[in-house]
Protein backbone atom coordinates (compact mmCIF):
# COMPACT_ATOMS: atom_id res chain seq x y z
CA UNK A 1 -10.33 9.55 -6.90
CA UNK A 2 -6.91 8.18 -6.17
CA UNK A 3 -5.81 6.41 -2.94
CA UNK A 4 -2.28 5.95 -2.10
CA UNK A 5 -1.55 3.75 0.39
CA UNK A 6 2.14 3.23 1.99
CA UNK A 7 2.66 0.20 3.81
CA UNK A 8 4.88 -2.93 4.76
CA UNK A 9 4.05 -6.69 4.63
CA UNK A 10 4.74 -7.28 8.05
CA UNK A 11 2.82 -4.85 9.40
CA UNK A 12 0.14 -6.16 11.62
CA UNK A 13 -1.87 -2.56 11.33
CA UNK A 14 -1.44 -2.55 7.72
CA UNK A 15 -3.52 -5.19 6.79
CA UNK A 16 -6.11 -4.46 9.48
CA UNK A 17 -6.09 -1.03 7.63
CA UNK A 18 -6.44 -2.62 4.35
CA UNK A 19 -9.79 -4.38 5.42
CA UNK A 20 -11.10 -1.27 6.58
CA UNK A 21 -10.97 0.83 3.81
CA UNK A 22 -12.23 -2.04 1.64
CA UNK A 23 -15.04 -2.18 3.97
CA UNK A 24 -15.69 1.28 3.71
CA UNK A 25 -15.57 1.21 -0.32
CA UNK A 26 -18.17 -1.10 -0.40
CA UNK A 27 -20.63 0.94 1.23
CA UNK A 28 -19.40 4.10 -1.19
CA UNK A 29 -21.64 4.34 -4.08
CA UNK A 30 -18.96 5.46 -6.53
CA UNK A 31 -16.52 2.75 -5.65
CA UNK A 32 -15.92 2.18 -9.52
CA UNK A 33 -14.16 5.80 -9.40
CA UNK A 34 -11.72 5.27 -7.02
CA UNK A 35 -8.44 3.60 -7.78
CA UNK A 36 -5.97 2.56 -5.01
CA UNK A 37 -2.40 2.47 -5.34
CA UNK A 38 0.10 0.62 -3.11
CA UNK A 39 3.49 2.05 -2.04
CA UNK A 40 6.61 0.54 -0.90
CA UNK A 41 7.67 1.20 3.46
CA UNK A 42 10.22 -0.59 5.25
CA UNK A 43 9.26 -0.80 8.79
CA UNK A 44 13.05 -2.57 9.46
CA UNK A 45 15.37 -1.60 6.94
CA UNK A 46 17.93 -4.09 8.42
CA UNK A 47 15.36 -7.07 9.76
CA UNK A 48 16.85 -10.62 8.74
CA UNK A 49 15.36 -13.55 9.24
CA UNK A 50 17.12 -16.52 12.31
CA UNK A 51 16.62 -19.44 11.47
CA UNK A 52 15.35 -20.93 14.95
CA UNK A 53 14.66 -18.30 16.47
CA UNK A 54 10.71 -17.45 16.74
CA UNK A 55 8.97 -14.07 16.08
CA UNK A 56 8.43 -13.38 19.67
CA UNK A 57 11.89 -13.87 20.21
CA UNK A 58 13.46 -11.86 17.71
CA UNK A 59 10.87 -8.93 18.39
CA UNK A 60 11.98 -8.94 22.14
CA UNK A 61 15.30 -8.38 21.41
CA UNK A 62 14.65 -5.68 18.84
CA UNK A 63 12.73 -4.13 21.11
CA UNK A 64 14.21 -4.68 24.06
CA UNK A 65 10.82 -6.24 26.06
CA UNK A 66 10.39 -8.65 28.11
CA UNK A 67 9.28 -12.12 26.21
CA UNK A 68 6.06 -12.35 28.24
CA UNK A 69 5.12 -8.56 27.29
CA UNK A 70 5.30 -9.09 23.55
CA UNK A 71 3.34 -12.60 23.43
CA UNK A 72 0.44 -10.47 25.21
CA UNK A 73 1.08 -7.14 22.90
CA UNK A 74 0.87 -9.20 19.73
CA UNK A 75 -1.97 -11.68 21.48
CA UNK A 76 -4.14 -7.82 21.10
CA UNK A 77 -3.66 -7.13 18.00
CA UNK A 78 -4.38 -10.56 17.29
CA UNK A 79 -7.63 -9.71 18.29
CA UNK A 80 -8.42 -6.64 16.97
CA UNK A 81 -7.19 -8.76 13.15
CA UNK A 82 -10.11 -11.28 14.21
CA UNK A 83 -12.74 -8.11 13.77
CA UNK A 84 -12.16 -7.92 10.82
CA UNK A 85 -11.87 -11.44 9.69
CA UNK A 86 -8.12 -11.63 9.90
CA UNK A 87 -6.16 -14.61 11.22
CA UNK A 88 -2.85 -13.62 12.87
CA UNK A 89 -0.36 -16.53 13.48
CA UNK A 90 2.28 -14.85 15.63
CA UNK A 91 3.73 -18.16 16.83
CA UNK A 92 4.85 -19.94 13.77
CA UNK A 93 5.48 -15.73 12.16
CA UNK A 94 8.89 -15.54 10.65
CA UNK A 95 10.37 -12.34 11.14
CA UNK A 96 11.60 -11.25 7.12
CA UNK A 97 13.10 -8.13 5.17
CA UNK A 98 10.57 -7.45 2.94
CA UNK A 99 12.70 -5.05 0.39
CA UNK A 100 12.31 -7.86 -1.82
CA UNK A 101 9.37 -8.47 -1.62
CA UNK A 102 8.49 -4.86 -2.20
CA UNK A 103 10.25 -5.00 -5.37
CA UNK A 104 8.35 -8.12 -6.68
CA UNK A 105 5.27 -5.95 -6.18
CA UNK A 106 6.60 -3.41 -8.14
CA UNK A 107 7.04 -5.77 -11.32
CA UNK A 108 3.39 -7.25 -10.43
CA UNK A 109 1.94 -3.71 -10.91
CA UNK A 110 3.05 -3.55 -14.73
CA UNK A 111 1.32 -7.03 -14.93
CA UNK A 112 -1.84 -5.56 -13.59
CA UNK A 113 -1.31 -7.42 -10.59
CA UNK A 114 -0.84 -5.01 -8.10
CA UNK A 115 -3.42 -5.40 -5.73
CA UNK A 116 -3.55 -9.08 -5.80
CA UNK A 117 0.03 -9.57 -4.61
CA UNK A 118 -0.52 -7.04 -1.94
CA UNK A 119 -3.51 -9.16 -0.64
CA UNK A 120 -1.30 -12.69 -1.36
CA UNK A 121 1.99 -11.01 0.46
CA UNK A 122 -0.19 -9.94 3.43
CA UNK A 123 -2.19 -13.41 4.23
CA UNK A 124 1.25 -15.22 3.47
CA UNK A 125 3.22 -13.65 6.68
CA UNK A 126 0.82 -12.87 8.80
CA UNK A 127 -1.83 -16.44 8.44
CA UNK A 128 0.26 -18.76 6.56
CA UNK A 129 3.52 -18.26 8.26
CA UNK A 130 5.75 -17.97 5.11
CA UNK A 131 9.13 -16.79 4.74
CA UNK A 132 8.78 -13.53 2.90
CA UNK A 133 12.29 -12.73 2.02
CA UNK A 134 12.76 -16.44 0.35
CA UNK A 135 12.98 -16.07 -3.39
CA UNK A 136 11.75 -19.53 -3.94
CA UNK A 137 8.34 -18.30 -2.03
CA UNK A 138 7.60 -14.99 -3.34
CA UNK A 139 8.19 -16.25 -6.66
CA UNK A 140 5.17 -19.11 -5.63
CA UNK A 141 3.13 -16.50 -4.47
CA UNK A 142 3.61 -14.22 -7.60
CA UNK A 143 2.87 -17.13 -9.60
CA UNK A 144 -0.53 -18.41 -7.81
CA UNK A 145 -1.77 -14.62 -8.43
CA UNK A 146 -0.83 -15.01 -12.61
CA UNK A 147 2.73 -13.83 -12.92
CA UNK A 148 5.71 -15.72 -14.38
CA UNK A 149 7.20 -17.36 -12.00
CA UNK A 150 10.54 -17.45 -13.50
CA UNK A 151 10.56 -13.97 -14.41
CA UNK A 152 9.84 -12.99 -10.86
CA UNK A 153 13.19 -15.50 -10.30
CA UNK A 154 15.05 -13.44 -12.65
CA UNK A 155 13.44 -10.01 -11.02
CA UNK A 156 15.01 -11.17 -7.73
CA UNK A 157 18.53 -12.48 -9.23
CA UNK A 158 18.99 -8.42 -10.33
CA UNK A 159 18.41 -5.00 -8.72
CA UNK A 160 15.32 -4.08 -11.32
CA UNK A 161 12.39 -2.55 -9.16
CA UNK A 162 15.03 -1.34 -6.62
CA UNK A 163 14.74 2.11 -7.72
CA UNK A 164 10.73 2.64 -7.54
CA UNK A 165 11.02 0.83 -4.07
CA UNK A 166 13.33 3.44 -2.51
CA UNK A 167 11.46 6.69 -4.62
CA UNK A 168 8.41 5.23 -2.71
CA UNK A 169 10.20 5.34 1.16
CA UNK A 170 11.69 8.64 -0.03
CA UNK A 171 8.67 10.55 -0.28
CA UNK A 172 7.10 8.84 2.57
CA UNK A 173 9.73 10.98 4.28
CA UNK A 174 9.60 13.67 2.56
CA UNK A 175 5.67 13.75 3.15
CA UNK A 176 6.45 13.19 6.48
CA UNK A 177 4.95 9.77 6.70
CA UNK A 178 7.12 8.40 10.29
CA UNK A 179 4.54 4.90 10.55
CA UNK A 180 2.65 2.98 8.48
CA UNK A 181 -0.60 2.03 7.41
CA UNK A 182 -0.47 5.82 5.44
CA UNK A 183 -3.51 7.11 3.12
CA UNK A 184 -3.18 9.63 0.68
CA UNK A 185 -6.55 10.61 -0.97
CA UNK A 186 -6.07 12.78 -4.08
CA UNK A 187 -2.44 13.99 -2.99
CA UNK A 188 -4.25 16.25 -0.37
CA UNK A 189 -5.46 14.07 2.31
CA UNK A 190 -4.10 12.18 4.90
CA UNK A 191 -5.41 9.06 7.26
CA UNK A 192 -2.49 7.91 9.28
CA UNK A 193 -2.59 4.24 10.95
CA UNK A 194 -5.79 1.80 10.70
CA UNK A 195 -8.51 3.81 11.52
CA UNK A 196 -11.81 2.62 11.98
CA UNK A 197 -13.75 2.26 8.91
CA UNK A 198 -15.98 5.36 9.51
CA UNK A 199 -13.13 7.61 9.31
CA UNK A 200 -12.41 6.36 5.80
CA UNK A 201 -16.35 6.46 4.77
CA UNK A 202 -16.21 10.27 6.20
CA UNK A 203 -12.57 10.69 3.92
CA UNK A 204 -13.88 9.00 0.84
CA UNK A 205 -17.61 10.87 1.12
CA UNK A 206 -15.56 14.59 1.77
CA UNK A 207 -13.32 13.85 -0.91
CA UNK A 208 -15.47 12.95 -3.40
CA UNK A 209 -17.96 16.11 -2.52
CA UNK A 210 -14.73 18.04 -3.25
CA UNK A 211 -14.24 16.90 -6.67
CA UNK A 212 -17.78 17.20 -7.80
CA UNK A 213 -17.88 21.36 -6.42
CA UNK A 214 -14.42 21.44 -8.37
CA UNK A 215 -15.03 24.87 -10.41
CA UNK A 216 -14.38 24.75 -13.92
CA UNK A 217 -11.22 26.30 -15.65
CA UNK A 218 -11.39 30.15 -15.99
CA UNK A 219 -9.46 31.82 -18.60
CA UNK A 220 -6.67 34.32 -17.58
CA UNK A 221 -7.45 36.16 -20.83
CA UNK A 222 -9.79 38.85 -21.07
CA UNK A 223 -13.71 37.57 -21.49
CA UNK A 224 -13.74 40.04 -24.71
CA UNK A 225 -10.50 39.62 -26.00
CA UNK A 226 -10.37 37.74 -29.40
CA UNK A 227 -7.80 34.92 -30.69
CA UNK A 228 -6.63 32.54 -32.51
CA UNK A 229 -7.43 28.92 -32.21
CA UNK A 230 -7.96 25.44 -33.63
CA UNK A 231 -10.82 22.91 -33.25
CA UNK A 232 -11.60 19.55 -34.58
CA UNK A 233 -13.52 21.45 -37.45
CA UNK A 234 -10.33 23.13 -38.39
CA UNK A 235 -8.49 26.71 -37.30
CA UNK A 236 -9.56 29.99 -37.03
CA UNK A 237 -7.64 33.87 -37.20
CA UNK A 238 -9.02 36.25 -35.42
CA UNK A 239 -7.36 39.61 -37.04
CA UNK A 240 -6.33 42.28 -34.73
């Protein structure tokens, strides 16, 4: 079974998302089975980080809310990342472009490291209050999961990766994804935004039902028909 997930380091649903699927795997027996694959999503194309200015700050003005209103929007979801064993920092958050980012997890997933920069990216922002669009820090945080920390340097110094990052947000749209956490499960089903791990026990238990009842191939030629064929014991004619 394959999962694909689109999704955005800065998104505080994302990673709330992420913990409830992975709760939900380890209560499904065939766990082993099921591989999970990360895709790139820009939740603010143009986001930059200001130096000074704090995360509540900058999100009021993108969003044109008053201060007070976004220090108790973000104070919730705070609390619904704390059921699930998530710390959220939103005062010391730096708001960050994340295309970067994205494309350093792109290199990490022909190291084999795909999931565990995901996981490092995530706690970074949203507990440890880094900088996500510095190249200096990514390339720290690739490096404490096993990559090479200057190739990640040399990664962000050129445009490689920036190719697979925008094929990823183009079929988001042309799938129709418009927010983000998004789960794919076998390129037929979809679980939009963090739902609560049942749904994703009911997903990954209907899925995988559906692949075992998969019927076998049936041959478009005749059942009597005769032909022509090869086998690991060698090839036989079948005259007409």
């Amino acid at each position: 079974m394959k999962i694909e997930v689109w999704s955005d380091f800065v998104c505080p649903f994302c990673y709330i998302g992420k913990r409830h699927l992975e709760h939900a795997l380890e209560k499904f027996p065939h766990r082993d089975s099921v591989t999970i694959e990360y895709k790139s999503f820009q939740l603010d194309p143009n986001a930059r980080h200001i130096p000074g200015k704090s995360f509540y700050e900058t999100f009021s003005e993108l969003k044109g809310m008053p201060l007070n209103q976004v220090i108790a929007m973000n104070k919730q979801v705070g609390e619904q990342a704390k059921k699930v064993g998530l710390t959220y920092r939103f005062d010391t958050m730096q708001y960050a472009n994340t295309f970067d980012a994205h494309r350093v997890a792109k290199y990490a997933e022909t190291a084999g490291k795909g999931k565990e920069i995901t996981e490092r990216f995530l706690f970074a922002y949203f507990t440890e209050s880094k900088l996500i669009s510095d190249h200096e820090t990514l390339a720290d945080l690739a490096e404490e999961v096993g990559l090479d920390r200057e190739e990640v340097l040399n990664v962000l110094k050129s445009n490689k990766y920036t190719r697979e990052v925008r094929e990823d947000i183009d079929v988001a749209r042309q799938i129709g994804v418009r927010g983000v956490p998004f789960f794919v499960f076998n390129e037929k089903y979809a679980v939009s935004g963090a739902q609560p791990e049942e749904v994703f026990v009911q997903a990954l238990e209907k899925v995988w039902e559906e692949e075992k009842e998969k019927p076998a191939l049936q041959p478009l030629n005749p059942k009597q028909s005769e032909t022509s064929y090869c086998t690991d014991e060698g090839c036989e004619i079948k005259e007409k």
